[in-house]
Protein backbone atom coordinates (compact mmCIF):
# COMPACT_ATOMS: atom_id res chain seq x y z
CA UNK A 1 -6.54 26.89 -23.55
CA UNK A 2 -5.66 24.31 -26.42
CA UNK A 3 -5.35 20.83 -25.06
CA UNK A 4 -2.21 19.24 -27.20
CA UNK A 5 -0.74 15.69 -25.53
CA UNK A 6 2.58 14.87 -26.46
CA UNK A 7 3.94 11.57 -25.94
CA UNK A 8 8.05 10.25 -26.40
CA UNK A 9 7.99 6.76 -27.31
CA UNK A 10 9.96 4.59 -25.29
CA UNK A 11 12.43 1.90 -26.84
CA UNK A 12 10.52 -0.81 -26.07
CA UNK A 13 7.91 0.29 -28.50
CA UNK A 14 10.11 1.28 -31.27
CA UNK A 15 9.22 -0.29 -34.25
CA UNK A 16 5.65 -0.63 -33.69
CA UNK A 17 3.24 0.91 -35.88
CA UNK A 18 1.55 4.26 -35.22
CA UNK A 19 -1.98 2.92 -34.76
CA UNK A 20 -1.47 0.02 -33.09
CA UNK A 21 0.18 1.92 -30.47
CA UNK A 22 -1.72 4.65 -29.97
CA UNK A 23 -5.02 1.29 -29.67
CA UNK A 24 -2.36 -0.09 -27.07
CA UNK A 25 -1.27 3.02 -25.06
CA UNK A 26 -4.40 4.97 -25.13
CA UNK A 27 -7.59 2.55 -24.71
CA UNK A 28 -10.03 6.02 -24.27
CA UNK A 29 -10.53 5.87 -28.17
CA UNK A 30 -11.41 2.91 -30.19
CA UNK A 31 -9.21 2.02 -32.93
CA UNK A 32 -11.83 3.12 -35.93
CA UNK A 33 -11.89 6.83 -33.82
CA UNK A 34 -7.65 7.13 -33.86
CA UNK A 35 -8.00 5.93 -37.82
CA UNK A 36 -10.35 9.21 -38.16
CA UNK A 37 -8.04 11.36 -35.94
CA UNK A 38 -4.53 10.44 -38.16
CA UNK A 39 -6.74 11.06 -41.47
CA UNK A 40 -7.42 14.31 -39.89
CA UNK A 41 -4.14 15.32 -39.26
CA UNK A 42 -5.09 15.63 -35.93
CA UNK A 43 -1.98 13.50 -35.00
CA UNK A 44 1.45 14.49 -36.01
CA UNK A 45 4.78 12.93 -35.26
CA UNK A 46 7.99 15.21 -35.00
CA UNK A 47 6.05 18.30 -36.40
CA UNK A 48 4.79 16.33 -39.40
CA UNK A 49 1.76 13.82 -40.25
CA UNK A 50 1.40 10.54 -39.22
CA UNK A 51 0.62 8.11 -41.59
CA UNK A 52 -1.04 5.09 -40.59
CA UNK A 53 1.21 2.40 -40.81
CA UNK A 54 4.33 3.90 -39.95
CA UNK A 55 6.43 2.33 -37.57
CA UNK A 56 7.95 4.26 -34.72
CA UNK A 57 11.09 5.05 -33.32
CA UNK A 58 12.37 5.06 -30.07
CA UNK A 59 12.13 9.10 -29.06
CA UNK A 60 9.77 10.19 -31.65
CA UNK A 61 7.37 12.87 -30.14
CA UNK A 62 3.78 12.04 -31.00
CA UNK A 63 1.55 14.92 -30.93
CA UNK A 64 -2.11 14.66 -30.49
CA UNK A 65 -4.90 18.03 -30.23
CA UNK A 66 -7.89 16.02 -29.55
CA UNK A 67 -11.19 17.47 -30.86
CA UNK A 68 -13.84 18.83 -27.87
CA UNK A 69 -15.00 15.83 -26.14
CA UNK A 70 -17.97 15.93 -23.64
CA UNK A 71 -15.85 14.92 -20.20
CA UNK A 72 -16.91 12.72 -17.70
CA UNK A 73 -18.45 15.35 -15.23
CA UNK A 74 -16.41 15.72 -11.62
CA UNK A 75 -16.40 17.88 -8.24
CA UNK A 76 -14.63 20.78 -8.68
CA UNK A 77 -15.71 22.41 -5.66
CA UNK A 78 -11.85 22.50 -4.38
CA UNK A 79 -10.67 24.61 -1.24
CA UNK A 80 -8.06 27.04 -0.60
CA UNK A 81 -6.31 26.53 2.47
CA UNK A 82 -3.56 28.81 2.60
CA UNK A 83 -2.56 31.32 0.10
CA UNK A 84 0.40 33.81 -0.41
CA UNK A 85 2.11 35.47 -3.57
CA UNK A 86 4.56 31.80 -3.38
CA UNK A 87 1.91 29.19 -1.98
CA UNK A 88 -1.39 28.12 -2.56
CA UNK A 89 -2.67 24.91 -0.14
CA UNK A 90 -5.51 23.52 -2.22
CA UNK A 91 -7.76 20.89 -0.55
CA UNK A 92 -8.89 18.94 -3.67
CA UNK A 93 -12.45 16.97 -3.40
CA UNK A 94 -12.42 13.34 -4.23
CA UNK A 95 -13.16 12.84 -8.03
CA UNK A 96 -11.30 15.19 -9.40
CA UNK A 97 -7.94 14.23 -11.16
CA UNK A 98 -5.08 16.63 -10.67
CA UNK A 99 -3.74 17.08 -14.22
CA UNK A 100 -4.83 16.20 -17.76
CA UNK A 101 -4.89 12.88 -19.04
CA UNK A 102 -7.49 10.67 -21.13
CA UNK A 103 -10.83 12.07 -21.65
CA UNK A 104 -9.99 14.38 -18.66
CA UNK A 105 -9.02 18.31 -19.72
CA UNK A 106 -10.82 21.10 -18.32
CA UNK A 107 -12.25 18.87 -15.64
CA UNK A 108 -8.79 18.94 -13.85
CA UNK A 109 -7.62 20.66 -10.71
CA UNK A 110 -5.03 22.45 -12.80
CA UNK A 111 -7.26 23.86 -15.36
CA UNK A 112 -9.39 24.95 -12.59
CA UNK A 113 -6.35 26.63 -10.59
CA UNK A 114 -4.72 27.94 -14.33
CA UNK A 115 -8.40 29.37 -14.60
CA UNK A 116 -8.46 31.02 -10.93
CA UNK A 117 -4.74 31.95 -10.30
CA UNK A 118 -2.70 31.89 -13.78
CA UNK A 119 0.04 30.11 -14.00
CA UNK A 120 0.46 27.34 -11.16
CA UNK A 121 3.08 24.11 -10.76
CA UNK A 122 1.77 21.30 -9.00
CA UNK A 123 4.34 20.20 -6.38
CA UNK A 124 2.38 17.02 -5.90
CA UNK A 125 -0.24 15.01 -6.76
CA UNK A 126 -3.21 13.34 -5.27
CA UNK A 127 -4.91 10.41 -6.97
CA UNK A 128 -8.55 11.32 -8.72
CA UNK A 129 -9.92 9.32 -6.12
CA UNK A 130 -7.93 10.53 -3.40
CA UNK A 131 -9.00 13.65 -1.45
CA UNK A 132 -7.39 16.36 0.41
CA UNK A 133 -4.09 18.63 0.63
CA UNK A 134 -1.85 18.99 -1.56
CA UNK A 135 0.87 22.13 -2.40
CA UNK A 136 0.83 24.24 -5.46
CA UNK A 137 3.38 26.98 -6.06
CA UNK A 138 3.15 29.87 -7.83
CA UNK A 139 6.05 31.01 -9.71
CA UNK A 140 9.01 29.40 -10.77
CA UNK A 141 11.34 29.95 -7.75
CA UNK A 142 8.72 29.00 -5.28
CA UNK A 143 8.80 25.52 -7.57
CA UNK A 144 12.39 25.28 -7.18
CA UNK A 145 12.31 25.65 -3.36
CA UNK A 146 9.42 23.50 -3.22
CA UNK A 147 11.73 20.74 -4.90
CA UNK A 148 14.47 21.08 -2.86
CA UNK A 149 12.62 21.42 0.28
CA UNK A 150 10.69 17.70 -0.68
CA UNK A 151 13.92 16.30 -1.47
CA UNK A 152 15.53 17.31 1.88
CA UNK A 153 12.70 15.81 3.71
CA UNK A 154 10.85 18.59 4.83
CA UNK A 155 7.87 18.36 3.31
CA UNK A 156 5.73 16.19 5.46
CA UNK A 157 2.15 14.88 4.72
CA UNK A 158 -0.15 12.54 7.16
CA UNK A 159 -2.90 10.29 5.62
CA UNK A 160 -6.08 8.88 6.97
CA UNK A 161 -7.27 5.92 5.49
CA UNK A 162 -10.29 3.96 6.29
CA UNK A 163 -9.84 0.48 6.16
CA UNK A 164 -11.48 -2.54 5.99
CA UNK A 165 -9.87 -5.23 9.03
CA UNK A 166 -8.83 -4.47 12.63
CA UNK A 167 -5.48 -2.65 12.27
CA UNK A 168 -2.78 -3.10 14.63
CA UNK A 169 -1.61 -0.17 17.08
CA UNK A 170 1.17 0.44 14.75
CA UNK A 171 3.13 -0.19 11.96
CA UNK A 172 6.60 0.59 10.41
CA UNK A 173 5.54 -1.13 6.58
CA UNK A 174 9.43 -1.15 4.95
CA UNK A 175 10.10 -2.86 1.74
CA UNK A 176 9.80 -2.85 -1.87
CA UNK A 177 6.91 -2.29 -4.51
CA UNK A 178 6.40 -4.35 -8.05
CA UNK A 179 4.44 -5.28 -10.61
CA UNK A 180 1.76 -7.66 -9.28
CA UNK A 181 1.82 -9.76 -12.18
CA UNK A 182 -0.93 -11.88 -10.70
CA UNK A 183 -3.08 -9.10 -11.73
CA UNK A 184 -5.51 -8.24 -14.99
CA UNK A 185 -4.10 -4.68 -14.32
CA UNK A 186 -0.97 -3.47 -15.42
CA UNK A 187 -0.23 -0.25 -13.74
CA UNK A 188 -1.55 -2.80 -10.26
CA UNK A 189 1.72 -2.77 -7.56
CA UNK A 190 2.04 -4.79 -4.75
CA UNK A 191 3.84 -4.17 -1.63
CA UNK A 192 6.83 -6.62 -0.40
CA UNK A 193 7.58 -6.88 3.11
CA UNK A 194 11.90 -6.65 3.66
CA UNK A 195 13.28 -8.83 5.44
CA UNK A 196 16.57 -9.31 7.78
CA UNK A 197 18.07 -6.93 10.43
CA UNK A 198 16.19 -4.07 10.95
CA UNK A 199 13.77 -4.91 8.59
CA UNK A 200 11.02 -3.33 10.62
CA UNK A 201 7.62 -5.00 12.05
CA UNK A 202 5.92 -5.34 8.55
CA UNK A 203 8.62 -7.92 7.47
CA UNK A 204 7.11 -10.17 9.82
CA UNK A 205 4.62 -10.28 7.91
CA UNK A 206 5.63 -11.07 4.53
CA UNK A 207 7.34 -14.17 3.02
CA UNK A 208 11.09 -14.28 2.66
CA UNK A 209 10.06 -16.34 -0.24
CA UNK A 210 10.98 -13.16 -2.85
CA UNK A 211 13.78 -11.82 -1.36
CA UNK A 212 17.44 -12.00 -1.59
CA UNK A 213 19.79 -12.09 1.84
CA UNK A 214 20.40 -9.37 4.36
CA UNK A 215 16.22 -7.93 2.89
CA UNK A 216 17.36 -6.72 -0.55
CA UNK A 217 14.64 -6.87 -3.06
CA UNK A 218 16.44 -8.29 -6.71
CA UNK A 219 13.55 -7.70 -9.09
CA UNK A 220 13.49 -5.33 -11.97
CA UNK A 221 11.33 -2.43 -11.54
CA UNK A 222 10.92 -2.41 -8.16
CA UNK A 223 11.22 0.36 -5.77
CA UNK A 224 12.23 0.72 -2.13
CA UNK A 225 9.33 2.12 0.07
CA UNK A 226 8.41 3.18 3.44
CA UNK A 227 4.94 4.03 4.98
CA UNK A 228 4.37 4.18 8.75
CA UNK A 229 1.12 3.67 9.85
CA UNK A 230 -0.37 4.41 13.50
CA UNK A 231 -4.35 3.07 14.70
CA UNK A 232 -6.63 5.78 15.75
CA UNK A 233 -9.82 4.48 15.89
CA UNK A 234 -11.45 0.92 15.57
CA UNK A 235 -15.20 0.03 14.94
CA UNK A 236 -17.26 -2.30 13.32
CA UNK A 237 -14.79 -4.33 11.62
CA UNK A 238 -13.28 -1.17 10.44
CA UNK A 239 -10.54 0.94 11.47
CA UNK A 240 -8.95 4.32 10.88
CA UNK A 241 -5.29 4.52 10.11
CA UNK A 242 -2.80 7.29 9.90
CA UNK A 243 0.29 7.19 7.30
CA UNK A 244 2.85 8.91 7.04
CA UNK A 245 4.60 8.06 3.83
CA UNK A 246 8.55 8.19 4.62
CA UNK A 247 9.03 7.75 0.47
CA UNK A 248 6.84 8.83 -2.31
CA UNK A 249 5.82 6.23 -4.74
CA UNK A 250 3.17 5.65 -6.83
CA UNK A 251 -0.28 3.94 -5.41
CA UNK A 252 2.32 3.15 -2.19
CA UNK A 253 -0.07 3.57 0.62
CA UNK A 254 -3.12 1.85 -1.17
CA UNK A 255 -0.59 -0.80 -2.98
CA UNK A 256 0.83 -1.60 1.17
CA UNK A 257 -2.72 -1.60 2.71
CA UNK A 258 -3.74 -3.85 0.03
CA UNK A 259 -0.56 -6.54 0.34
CA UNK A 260 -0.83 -6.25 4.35
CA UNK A 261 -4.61 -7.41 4.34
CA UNK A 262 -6.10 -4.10 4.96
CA UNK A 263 -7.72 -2.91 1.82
CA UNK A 264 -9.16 0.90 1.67
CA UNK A 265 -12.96 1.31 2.11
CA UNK A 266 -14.10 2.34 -1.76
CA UNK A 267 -11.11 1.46 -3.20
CA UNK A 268 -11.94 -0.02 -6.85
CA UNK A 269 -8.17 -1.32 -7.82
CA UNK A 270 -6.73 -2.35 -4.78
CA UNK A 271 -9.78 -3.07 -2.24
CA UNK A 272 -11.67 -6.30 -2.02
CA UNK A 273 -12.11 -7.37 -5.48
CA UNK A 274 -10.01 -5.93 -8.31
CA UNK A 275 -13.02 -6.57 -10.32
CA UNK A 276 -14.71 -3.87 -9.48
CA UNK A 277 -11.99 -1.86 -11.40
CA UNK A 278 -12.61 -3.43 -14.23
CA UNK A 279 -16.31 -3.30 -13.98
CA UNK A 280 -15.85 0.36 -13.52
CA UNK A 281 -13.80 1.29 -16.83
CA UNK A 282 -16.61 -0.85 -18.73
CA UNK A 283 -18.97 1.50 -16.71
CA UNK A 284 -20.57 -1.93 -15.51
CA UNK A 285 -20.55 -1.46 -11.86
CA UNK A 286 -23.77 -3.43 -10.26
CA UNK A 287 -25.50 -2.21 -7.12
CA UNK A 288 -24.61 -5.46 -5.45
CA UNK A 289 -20.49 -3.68 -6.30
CA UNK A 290 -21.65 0.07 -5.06
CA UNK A 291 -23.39 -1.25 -1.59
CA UNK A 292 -19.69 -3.58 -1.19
CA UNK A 293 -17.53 -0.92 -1.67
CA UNK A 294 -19.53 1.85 0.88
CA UNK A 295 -18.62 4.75 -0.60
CA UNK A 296 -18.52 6.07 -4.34
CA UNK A 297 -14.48 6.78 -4.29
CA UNK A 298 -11.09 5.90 -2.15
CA UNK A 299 -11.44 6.69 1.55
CA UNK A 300 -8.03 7.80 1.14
CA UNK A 301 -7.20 11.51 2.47
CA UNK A 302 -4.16 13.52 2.69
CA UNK A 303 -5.28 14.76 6.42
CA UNK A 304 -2.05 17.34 7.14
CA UNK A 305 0.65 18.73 5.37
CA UNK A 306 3.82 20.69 6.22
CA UNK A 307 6.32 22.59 4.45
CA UNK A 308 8.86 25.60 4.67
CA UNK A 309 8.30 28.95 3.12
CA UNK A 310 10.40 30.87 1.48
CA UNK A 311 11.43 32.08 4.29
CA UNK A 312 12.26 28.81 5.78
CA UNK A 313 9.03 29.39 8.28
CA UNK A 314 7.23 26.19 8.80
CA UNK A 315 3.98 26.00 7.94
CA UNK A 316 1.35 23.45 8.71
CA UNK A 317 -2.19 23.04 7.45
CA UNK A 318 -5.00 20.60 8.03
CA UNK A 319 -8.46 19.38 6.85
CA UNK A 320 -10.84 17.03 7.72
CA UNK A 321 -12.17 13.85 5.23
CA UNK A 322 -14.98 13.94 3.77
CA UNK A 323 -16.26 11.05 4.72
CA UNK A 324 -17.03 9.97 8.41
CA UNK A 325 -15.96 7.11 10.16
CA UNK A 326 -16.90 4.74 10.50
CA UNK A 327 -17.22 4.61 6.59
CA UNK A 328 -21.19 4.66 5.37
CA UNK A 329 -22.71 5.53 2.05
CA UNK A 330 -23.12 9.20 1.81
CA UNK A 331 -25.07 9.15 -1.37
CA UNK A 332 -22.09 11.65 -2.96
């Protein structure tokens, strides 16, 4: 298979030149290796080359078919849960991304499905960190009644999380998630409490400070956002949560355990010390970082799903983590 990424610009970046966005939106390459790539023609925009200095325009579709790259190595040792002519249930390993993106190609779990099954459509996603279920279909209609059926609300998944701090027995976590624009990172969120009548016990917790009357959040970009979160297990200043994500948004269980005080075990971006993010993309993690954050990736694992067939029989599937609890290093 060809890897070609194609990119539409957005219209906030219209009128910026070619190279200094690609520098800006895609930090994998160094700005001397996309200079050699548009000399190449190995970059096109709208069908045709890309000169260096030419500005861009909001919609333009930038086309890039990146030479062979050595990728960073991952576990591809995924499961198979279920499987029918419709459905597969794949249990994905932590460290493995789920589609393309950056240096990451053939190391992906869709390659590796594409490679074992032909065509396949990722109904979801799991962070490269995160590990467990997640619902593939197989042919277009199966897509199209996995859409409707997530949209409807019956698709259900369960997390366990390990996290660091003694949990309470439960927790309804309703609100809003932003930018946190106290952070170095920009694709970093952070999780905003609601407020007012039947706000729900997390808004408690959080400061009225940032929101408007009657618990409506009046930021741009932010999203509405539910998680509900039961204790099942407590030891050693650590404890094991269930979530149950009521919507689907991105980083929202990690970005909520972060903003409620109960970072994940592992986590690099949203655990103890954003730092060791950082550290990590400048592959300058010490062993005083590894031995803090327990275990090599995210203790973050979508536990159990359900869904409807096409049929409209229910099914429901479940795996265990692959990590124990409480968290340890595993030497993975």
């Amino acid at each position: 298979m060809e890897r070609i990424v194609e990119t539409r610009v957005k219209a906030e970046d219209a009128g910026i030149g070619i190279l200094d966005w690609l520098v800006l939106r895609f930090a994998y390459c160094s700005r001397a290796e996309w200079e050699g790539f548009l000399a190449s023609g190995s970059l096109t925009v709208n069908g045709g080359k890309a000169e260096p200095g030419r500005p861009l325009a909001a919609g333009d579709l930038v086309a890039f078919a990146p030479p062979d790259i050595e990728e960073p190595p991952v576990d591809d040792r995924y499961g198979v849960a279920y499987e029918d002519g419709d459905f597969l249930v794949v249990s994905k390993p932590p460290l493995l991304p789920c589609h393309p993106g950056g240096r990451f190609f053939a190391h992906t779990l869709w390659y590796l499905l594409k490679r074992d099954f032909g065509t396949v459509h990722l109904v979801s996603r799991l962070d490269r960190e995160t590990s467990g279920l997640l619902l593939v279909a197989r042919t277009p209609r199966a897509m199209r009644h996995a859409e409707a059926s997530r949209r409807g609300g019956s698709i259900r998944k369960r997390y366990l999380a390990a996290v660091h701090g003694d949990f309470p027995g439960s927790l309804d976590a309703r609100g809003w998630l932003e930018a946190d624009t106290s952070s170095l990172i920009r694709k970093k969120r952070r999780f905003v409490p609601a407020v007012g009548p039947g706000a729900g016990s997390a808004g408690a917790q959080g400061s009225a400070a940032d929101i408007e009357p009657g618990g409506r959040r009046g930021g741009a970009g932010s999203e509405s956002c539910e998680t509900r979160f039961t204790l099942r297990d407590r030891q050693a200043g650590f404890s094991l949560v269930e979530a149950e994500p009521v919507t689907g948004r991105t980083h929202q269980i990690r970005a909520t355990l972060r903003s409620l005080g109960y970072p994940v075990v592992g986590d690099k971006m949203y655990g103890l010390d954003e730092g060791f993010f950082l550290r990590f993309l400048a592959d300058g993690l010490s062993s005083a970082d590894l031995a803090a954050l327990i275990l090599p990736f995210q203790a973050l694992h979508s536990e159990r799903l359900e869904f409807p067939d096409l049929d409209g029989k229910t099914l429901s599937l479940s795996a265990p983590p692959p990590w124990s609890f409480p968290p340890a290093d595993e030497k993975r």
